[in-house]
Protein backbone atom coordinates (compact mmCIF):
# COMPACT_ATOMS: atom_id res chain seq x y z
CA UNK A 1 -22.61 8.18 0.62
CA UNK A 2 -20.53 8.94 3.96
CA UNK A 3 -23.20 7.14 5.94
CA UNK A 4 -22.80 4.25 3.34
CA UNK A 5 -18.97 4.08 4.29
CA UNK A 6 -18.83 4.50 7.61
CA UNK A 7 -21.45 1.48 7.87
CA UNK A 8 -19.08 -0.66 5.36
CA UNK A 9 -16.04 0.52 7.76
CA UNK A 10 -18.37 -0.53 10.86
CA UNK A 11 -18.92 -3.85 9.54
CA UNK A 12 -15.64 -4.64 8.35
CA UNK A 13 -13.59 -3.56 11.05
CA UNK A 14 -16.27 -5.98 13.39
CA UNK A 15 -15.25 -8.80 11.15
CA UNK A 16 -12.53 -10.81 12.39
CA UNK A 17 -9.38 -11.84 10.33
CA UNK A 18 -7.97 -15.34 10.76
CA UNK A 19 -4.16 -13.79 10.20
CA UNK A 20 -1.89 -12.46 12.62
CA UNK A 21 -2.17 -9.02 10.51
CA UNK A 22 -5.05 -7.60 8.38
CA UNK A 23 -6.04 -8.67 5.01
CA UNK A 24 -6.78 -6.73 2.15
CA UNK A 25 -10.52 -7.25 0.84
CA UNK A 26 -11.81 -6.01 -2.47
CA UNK A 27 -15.39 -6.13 -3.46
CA UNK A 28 -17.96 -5.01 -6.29
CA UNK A 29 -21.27 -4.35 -5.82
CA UNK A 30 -23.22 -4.70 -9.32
CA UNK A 31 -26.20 -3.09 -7.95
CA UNK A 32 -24.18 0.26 -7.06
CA UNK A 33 -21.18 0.03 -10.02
CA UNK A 34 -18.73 0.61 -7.50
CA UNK A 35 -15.69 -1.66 -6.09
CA UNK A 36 -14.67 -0.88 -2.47
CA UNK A 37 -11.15 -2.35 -1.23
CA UNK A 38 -10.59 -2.27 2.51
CA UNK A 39 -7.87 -3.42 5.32
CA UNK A 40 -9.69 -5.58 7.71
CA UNK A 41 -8.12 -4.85 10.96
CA UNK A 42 -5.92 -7.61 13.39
CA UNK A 43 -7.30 -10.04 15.32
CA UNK A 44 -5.74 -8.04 18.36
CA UNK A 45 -7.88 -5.42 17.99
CA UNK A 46 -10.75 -7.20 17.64
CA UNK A 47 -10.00 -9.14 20.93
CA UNK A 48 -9.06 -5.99 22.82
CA UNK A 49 -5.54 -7.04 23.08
CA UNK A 50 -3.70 -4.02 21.06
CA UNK A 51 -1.97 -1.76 22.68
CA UNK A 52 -2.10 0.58 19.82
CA UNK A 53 -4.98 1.78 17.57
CA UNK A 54 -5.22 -0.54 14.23
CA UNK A 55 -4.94 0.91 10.80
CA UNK A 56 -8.28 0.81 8.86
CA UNK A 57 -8.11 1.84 5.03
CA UNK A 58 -11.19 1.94 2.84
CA UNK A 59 -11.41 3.40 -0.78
CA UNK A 60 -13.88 2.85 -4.16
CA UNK A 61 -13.59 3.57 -7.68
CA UNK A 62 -16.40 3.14 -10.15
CA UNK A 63 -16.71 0.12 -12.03
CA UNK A 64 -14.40 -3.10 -11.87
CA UNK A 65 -11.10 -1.09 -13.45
CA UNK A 66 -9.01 -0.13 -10.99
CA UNK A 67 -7.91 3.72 -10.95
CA UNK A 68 -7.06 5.88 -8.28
CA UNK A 69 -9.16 7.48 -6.01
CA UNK A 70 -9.70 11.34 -5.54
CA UNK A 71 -10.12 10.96 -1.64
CA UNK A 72 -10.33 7.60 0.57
CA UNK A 73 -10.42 6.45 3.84
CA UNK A 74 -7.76 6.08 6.83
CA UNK A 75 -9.58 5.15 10.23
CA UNK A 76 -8.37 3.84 13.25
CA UNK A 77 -9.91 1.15 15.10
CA UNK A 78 -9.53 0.57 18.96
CA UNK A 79 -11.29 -1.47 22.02
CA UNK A 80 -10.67 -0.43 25.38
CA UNK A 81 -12.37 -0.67 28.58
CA UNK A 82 -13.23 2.88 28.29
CA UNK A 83 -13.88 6.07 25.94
CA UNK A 84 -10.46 7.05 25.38
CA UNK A 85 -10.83 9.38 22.23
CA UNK A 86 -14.64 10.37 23.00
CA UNK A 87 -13.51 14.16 23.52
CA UNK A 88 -10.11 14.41 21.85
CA UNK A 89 -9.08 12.23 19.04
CA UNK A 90 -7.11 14.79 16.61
CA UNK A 91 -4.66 13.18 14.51
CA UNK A 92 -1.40 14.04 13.64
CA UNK A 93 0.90 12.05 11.37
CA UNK A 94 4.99 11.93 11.16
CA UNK A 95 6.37 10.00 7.46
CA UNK A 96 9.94 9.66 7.84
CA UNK A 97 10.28 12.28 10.47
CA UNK A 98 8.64 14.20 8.64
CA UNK A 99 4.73 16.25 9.49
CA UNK A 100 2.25 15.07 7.55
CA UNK A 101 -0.89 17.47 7.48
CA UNK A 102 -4.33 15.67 8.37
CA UNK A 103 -7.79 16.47 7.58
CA UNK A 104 -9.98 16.83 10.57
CA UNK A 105 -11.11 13.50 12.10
CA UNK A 106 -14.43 12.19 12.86
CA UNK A 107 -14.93 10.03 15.92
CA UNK A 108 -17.59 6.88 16.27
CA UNK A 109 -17.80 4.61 18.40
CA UNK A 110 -19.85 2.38 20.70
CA UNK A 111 -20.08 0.20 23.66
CA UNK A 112 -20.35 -3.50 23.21
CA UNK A 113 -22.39 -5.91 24.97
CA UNK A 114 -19.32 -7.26 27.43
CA UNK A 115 -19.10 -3.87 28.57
CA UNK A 116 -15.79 -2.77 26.77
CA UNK A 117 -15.81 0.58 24.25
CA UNK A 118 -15.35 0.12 19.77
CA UNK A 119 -14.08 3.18 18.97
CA UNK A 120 -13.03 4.15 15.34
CA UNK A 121 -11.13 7.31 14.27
CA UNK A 122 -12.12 7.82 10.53
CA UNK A 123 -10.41 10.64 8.19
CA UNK A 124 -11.00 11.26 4.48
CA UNK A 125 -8.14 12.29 3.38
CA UNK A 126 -6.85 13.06 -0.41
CA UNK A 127 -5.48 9.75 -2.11
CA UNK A 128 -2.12 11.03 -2.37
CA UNK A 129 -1.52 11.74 1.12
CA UNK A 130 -2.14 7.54 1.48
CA UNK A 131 -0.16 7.31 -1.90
CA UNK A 132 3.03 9.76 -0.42
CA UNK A 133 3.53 8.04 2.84
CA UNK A 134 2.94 4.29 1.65
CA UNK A 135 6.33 4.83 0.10
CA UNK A 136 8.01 5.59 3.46
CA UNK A 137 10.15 3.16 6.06
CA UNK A 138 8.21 4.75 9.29
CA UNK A 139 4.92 6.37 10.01
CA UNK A 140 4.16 7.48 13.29
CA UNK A 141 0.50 8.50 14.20
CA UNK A 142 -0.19 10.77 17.23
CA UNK A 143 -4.05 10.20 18.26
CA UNK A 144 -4.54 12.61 21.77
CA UNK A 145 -1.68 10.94 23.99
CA UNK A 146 -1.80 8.26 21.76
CA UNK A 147 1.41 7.78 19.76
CA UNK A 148 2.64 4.63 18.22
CA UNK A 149 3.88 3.58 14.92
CA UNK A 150 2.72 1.51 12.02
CA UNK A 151 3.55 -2.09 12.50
CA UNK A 152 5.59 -3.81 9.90
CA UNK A 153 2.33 -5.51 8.92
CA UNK A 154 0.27 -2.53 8.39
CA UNK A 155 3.10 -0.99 6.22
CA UNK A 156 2.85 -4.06 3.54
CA UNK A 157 -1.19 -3.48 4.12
CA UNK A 158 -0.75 0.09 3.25
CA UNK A 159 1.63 -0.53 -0.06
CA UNK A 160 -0.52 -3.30 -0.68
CA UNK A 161 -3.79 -1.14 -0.66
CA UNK A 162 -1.91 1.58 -2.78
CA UNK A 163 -1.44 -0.61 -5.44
CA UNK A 164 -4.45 -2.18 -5.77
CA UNK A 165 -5.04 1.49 -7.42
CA UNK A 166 -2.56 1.27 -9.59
CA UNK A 167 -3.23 -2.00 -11.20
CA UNK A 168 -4.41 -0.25 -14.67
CA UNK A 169 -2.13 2.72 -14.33
């Protein structure tokens, strides 16, 4: 099932979005019962362009009736010319100034066929962590030396995402 995700994460963040932010997607497979909704990440990213890691949600519930989640999701995508979070790429999160406790990350990543380096920071994390901070004006990430804050883009994408869970509720 985690290979399954982390695949469906590869592919979408890969995909390129035609907006100047990321788009929510929601799909059902039939074959596997199961609805997955997804942020696609920003064009930016996939040109190599950010300056910042891009925020990368994935979650599922069974069926086609929305509910919410036990655990989903929050990744991080990035290109660079180099490995930058090969050997380090803890995460630490700040909600309103206030610490946020994260699961342990996993890293993946790859180099590309122009030579540059896809990296993706993926954490599963309990839905109400996603849920809790959603609701707050400024969230600040801290990947390594890496610290930058959620874009006003990405914090619509995040609420957005939330309720998408909370359609039936």
């Amino acid at each position: 099932m985690k290979k399954v995700l982390l695949i469906l994460m590869v592919l979408v963040t890969v995909s390129f979005s035609v907006n100047s932010f990321a788009e929510i997607e929601i799909k059902y497979d039939k074959f596997k019962n199961r609805t997955f909704v997804q942020i696609e990440p920003t064009r930016s990213v996939m040109a190599g362009t950010s300056i910042k890691p891009a925020l990368d949600l994935v979650g599922w519930y069974e069926g086609q009736k929305p509910y919410k989640p036990k655990t989903c999701i929050i990744g991080f995508s990035a290109i660079s010319p180099s490995w930058k979070y090969l050997s380090c790429h803890s995460v630490y999160c700040l909600a309103d100034g206030k610490r946020v406790e994260m699961p342990p990350s996993k890293h993946h990543g790859e180099v590309l066929p122009n030579r540059v380096v896809f990296e993706i920071i993926t954490i599963l994390v309990p839905f109400s962590i996603v849920e809790g901070i959603s609701k707050c004006e400024n969230i600040q990430f801290k990947i390594c030396d890496t610290e930058f804050s959620l874009s006003k883009y990405e914090m619509e994408d995040l609420k957005t995402f939330v309720g998408v869970f909370q359609k039936s509720n």
